[in-house]
N, C-alpha and C. Protein backbone atom coordinates (compact mmCIF):
# COMPACT_ATOMS: atom_id res chain seq x y z
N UNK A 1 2.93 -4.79 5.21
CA UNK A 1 2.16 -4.95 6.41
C UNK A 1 2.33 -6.38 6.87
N UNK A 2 2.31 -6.66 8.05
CA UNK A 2 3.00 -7.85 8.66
C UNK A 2 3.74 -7.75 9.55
N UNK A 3 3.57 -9.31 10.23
CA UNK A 3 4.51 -10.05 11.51
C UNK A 3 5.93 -10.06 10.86
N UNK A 4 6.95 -9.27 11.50
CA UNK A 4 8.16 -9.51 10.85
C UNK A 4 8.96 -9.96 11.60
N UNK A 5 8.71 -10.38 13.24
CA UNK A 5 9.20 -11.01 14.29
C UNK A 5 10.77 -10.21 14.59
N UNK A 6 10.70 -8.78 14.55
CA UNK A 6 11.85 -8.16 15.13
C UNK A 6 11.95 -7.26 16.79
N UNK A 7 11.55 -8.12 17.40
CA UNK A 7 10.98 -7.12 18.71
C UNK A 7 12.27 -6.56 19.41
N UNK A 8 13.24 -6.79 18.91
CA UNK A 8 14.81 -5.99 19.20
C UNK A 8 15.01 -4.62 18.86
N UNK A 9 14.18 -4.25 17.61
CA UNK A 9 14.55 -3.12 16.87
C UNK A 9 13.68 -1.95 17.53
N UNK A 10 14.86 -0.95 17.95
CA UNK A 10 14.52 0.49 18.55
C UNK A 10 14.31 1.34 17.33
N UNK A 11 13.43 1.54 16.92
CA UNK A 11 12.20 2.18 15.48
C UNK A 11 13.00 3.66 15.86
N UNK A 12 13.33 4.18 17.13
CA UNK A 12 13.02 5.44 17.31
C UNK A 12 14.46 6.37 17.12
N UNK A 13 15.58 4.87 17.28
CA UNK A 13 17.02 5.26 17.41
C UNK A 13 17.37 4.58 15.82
N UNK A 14 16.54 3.63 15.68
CA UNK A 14 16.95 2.92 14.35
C UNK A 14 18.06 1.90 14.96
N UNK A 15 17.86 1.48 15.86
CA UNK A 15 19.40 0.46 16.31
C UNK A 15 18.46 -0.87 17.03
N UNK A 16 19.26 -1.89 17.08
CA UNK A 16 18.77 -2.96 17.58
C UNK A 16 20.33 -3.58 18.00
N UNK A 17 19.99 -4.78 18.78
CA UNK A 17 21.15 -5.80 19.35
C UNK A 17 21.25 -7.06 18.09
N UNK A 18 20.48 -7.29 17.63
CA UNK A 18 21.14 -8.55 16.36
C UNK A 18 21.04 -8.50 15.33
N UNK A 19 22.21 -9.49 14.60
CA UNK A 19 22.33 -9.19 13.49
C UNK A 19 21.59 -9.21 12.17
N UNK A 20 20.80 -10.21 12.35
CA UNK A 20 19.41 -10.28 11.81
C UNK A 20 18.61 -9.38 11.53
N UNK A 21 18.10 -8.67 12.75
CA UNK A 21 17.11 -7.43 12.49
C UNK A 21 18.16 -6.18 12.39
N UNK A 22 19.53 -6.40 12.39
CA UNK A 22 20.20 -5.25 11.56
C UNK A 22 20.02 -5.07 10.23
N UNK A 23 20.55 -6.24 9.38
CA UNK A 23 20.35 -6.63 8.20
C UNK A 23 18.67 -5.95 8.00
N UNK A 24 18.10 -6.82 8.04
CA UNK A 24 16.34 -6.22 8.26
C UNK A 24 16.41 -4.38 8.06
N UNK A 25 16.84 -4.16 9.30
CA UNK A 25 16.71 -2.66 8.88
C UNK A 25 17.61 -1.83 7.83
N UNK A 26 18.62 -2.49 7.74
CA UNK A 26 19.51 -2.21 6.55
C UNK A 26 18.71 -2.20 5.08
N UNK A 27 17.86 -3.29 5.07
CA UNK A 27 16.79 -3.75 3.55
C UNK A 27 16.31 -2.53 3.57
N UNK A 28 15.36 -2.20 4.79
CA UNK A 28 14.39 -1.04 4.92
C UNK A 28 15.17 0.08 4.32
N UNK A 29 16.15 0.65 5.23
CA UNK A 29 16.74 1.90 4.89
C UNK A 29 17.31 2.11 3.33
N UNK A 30 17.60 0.96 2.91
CA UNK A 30 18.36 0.50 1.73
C UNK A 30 17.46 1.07 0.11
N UNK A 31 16.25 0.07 0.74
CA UNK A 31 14.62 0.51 0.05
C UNK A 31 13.85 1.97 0.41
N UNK A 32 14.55 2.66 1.33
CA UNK A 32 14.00 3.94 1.62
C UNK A 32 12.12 3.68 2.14
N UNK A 33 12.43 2.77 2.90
CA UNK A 33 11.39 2.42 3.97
C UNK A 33 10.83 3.25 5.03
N UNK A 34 9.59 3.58 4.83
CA UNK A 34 9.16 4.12 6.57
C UNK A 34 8.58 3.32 7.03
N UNK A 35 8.83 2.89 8.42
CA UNK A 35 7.73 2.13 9.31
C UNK A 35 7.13 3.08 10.53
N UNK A 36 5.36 2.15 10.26
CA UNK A 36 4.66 3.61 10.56
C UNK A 36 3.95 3.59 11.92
N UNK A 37 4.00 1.88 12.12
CA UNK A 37 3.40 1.76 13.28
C UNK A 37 4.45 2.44 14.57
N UNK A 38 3.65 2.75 15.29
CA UNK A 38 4.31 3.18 16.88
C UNK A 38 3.93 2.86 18.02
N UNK A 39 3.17 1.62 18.03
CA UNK A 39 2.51 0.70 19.22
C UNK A 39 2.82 0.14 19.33
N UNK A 40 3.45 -1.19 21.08
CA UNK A 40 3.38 -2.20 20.94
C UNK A 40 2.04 -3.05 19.72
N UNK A 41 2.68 -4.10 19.68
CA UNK A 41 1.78 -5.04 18.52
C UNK A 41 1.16 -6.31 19.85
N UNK A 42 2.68 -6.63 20.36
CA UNK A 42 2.41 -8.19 20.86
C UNK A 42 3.27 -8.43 21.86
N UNK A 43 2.50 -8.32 22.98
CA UNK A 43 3.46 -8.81 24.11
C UNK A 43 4.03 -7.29 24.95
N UNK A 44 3.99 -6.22 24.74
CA UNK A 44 4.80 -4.89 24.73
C UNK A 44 5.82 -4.68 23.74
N UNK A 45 5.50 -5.50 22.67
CA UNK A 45 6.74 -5.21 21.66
C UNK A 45 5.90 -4.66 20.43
N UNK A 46 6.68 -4.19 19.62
CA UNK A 46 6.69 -3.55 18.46
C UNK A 46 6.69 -5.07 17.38
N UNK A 47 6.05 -5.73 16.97
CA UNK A 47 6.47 -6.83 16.20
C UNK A 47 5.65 -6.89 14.64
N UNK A 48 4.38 -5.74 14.86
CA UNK A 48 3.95 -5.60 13.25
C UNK A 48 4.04 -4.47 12.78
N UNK A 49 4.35 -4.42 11.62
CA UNK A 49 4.57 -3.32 11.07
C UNK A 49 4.10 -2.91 9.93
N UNK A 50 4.14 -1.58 9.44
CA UNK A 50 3.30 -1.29 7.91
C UNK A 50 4.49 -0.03 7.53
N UNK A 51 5.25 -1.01 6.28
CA UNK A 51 6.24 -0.11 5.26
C UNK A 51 5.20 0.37 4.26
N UNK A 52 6.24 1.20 4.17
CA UNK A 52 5.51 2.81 3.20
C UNK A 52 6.92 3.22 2.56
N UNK A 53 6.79 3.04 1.40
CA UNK A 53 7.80 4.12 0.55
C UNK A 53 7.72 5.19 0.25
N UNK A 54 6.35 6.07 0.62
CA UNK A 54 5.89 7.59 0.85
C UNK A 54 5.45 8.08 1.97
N UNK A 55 5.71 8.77 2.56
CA UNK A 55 5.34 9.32 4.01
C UNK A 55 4.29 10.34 3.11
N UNK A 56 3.00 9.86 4.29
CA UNK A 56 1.98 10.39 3.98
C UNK A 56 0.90 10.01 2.77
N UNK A 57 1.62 8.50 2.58
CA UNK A 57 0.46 7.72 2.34
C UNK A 57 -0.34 6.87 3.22
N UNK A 58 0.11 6.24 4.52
CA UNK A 58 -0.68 5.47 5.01
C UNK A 58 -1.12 6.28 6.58
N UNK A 59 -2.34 6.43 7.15
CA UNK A 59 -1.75 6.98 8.68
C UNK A 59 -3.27 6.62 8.96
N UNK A 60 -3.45 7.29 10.13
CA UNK A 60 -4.73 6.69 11.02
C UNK A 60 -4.83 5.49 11.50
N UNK A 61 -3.55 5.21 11.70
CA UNK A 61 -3.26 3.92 12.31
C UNK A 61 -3.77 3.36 13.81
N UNK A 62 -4.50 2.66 13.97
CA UNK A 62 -4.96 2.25 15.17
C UNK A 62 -5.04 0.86 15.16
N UNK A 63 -4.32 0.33 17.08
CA UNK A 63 -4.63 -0.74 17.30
C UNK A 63 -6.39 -1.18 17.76
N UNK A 64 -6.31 -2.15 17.68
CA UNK A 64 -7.82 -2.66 17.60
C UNK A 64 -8.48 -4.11 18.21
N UNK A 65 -7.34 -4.14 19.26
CA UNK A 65 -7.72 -5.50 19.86
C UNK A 65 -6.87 -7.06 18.61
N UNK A 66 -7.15 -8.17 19.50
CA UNK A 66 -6.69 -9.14 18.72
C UNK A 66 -8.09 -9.76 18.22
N UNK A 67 -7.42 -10.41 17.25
CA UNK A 67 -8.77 -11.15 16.27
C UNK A 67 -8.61 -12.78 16.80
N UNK A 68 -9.99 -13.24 17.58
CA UNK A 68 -10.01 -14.84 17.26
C UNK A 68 -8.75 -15.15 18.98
N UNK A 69 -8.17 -16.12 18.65
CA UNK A 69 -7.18 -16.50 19.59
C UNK A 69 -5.56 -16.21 19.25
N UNK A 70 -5.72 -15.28 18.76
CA UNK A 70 -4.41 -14.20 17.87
C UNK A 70 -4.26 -13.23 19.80
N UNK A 71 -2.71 -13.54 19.58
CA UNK A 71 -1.80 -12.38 20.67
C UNK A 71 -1.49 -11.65 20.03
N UNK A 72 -1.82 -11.45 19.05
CA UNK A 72 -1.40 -9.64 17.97
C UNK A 72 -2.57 -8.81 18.05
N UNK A 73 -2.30 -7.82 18.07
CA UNK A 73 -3.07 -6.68 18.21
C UNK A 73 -3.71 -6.23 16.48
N UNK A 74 -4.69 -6.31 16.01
CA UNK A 74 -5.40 -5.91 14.75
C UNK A 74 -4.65 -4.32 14.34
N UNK A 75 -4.33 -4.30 13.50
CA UNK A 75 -4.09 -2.76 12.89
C UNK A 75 -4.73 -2.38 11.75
N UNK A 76 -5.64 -1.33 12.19
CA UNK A 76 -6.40 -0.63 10.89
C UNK A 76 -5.25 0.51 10.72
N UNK A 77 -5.63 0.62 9.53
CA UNK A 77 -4.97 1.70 9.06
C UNK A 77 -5.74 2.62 7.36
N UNK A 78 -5.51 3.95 6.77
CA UNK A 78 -6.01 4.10 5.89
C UNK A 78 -5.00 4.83 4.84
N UNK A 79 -5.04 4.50 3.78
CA UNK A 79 -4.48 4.90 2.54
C UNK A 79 -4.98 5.80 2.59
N UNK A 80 -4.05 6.93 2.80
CA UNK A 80 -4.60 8.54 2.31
C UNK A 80 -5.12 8.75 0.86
N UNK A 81 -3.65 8.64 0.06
CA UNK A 81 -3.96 8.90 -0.71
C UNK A 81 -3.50 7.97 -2.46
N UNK A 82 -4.47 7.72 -3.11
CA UNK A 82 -4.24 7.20 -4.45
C UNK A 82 -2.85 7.81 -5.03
N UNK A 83 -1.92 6.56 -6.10
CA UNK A 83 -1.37 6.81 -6.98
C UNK A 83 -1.29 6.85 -7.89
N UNK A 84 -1.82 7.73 -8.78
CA UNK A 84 -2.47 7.29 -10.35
C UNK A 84 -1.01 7.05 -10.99
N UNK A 85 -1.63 6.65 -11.94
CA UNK A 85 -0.44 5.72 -13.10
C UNK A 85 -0.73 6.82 -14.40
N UNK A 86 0.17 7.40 -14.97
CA UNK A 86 0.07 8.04 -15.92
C UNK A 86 0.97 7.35 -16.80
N UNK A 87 -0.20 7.41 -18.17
CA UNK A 87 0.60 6.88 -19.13
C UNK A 87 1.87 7.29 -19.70
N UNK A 88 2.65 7.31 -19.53
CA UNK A 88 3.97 8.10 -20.26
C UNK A 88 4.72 7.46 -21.90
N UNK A 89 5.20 8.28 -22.69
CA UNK A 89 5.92 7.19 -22.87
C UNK A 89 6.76 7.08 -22.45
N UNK A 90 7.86 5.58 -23.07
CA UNK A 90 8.87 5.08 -22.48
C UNK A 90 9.86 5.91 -23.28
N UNK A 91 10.88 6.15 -22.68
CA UNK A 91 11.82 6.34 -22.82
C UNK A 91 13.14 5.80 -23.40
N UNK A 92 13.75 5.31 -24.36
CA UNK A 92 14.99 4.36 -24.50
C UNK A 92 15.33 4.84 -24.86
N UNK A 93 17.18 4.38 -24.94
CA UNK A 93 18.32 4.80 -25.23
C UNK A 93 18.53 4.01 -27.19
N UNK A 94 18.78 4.60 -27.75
CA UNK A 94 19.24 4.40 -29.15
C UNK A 94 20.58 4.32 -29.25
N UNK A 95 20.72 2.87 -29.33
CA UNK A 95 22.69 2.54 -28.90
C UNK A 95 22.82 2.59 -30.81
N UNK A 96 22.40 2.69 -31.31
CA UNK A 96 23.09 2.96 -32.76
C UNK A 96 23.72 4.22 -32.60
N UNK A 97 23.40 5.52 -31.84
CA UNK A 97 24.05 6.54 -32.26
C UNK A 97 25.10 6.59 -30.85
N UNK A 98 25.50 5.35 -30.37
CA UNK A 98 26.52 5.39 -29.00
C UNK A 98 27.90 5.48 -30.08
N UNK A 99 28.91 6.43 -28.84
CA UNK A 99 29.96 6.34 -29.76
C UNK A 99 30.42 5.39 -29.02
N UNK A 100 30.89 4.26 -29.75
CA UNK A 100 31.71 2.87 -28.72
C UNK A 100 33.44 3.25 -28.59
N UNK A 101 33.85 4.06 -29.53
CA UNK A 101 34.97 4.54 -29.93
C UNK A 101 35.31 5.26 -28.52
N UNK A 102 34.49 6.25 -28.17
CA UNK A 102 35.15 6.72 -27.49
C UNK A 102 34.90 6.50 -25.84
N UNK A 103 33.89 5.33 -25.56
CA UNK A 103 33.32 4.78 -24.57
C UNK A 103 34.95 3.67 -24.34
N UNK A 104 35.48 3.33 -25.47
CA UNK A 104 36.97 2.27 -25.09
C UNK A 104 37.53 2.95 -24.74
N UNK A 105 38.04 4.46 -25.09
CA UNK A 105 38.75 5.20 -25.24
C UNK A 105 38.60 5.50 -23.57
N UNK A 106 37.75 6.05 -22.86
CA UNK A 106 37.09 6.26 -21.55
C UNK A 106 37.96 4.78 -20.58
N UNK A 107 37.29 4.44 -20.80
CA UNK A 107 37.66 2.84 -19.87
C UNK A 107 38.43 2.83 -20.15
N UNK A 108 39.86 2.39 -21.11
CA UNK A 108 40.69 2.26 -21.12
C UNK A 108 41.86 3.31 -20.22
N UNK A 109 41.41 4.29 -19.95
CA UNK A 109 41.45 5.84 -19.20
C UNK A 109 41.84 4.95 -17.83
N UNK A 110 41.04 4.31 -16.97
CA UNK A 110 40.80 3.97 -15.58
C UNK A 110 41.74 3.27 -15.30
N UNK A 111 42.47 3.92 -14.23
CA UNK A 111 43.70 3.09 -13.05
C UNK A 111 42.92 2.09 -12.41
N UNK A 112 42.30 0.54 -13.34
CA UNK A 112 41.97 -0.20 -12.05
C UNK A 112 42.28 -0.70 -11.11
N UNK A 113 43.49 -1.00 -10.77
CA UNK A 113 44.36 -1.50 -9.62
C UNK A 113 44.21 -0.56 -8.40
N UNK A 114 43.66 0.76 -8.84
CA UNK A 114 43.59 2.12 -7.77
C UNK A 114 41.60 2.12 -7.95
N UNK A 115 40.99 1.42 -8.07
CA UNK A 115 39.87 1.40 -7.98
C UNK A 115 39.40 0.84 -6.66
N UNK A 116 38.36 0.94 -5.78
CA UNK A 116 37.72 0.62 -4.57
C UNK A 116 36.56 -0.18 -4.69
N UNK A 117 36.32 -1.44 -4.79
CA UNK A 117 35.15 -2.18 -5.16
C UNK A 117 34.66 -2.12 -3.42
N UNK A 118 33.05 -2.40 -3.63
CA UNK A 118 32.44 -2.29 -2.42
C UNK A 118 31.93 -3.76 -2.03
């Protein structure tokens, strides 16, 4: 939640004009981001926003006037719903019973010169 100063970015097409708030939305999409606001914030722009990594945790979103001598518009909003934490256990891998033998054997397998690094 926050001023993220991107008032370029079309929320609705997912596209903007710079490279900056490309990148920006690249993080988002990257992180599997929703942004939830759909109001101007400031000015007629879209400039605050509230990420959510679950759709249908945050909504009832309403602007609410500015606070004080603030040109941003207040956003309430409400947490639907809790995420409880369940104890689990952990999980690990037991590299004593790795076969390394045949993990060389594997790799040694790979045409890297015909490999595609990103």
């Amino acid at each position: 939640m926050g001023d993220f100063n991107h008032p370029d970015i079309c929320w609705r097409d997912n596209t903007t004009g710079h490279e900056k708030s490309r990148k920006f939305l690249e993080c988002v999409d990257d992180n599997y981001l929703l942004q939830m606001v759909e109001e101007p914030t400031r000015k007629g722009a879209l400039m605050d926003f509230s990420l959510t990594n679950k759709e249908g945790m945050v909504g009832n979103i309403k602007l609410k006037g500015s606070l004080g001598c603030s040109d941003h518009e207040t956003i309430e909003f409400k947490i639907l719903r809790t995420v409880r934490r369940v104890c689990r256990k952990l999980t690990t891998l037991d590299f004593r019973k790795a076969d390394f033998g045949l993990s060389r054997d594997l790799i040694g397998r790979v045409t890297w010169e015909k490999v595609h690094y990103i």
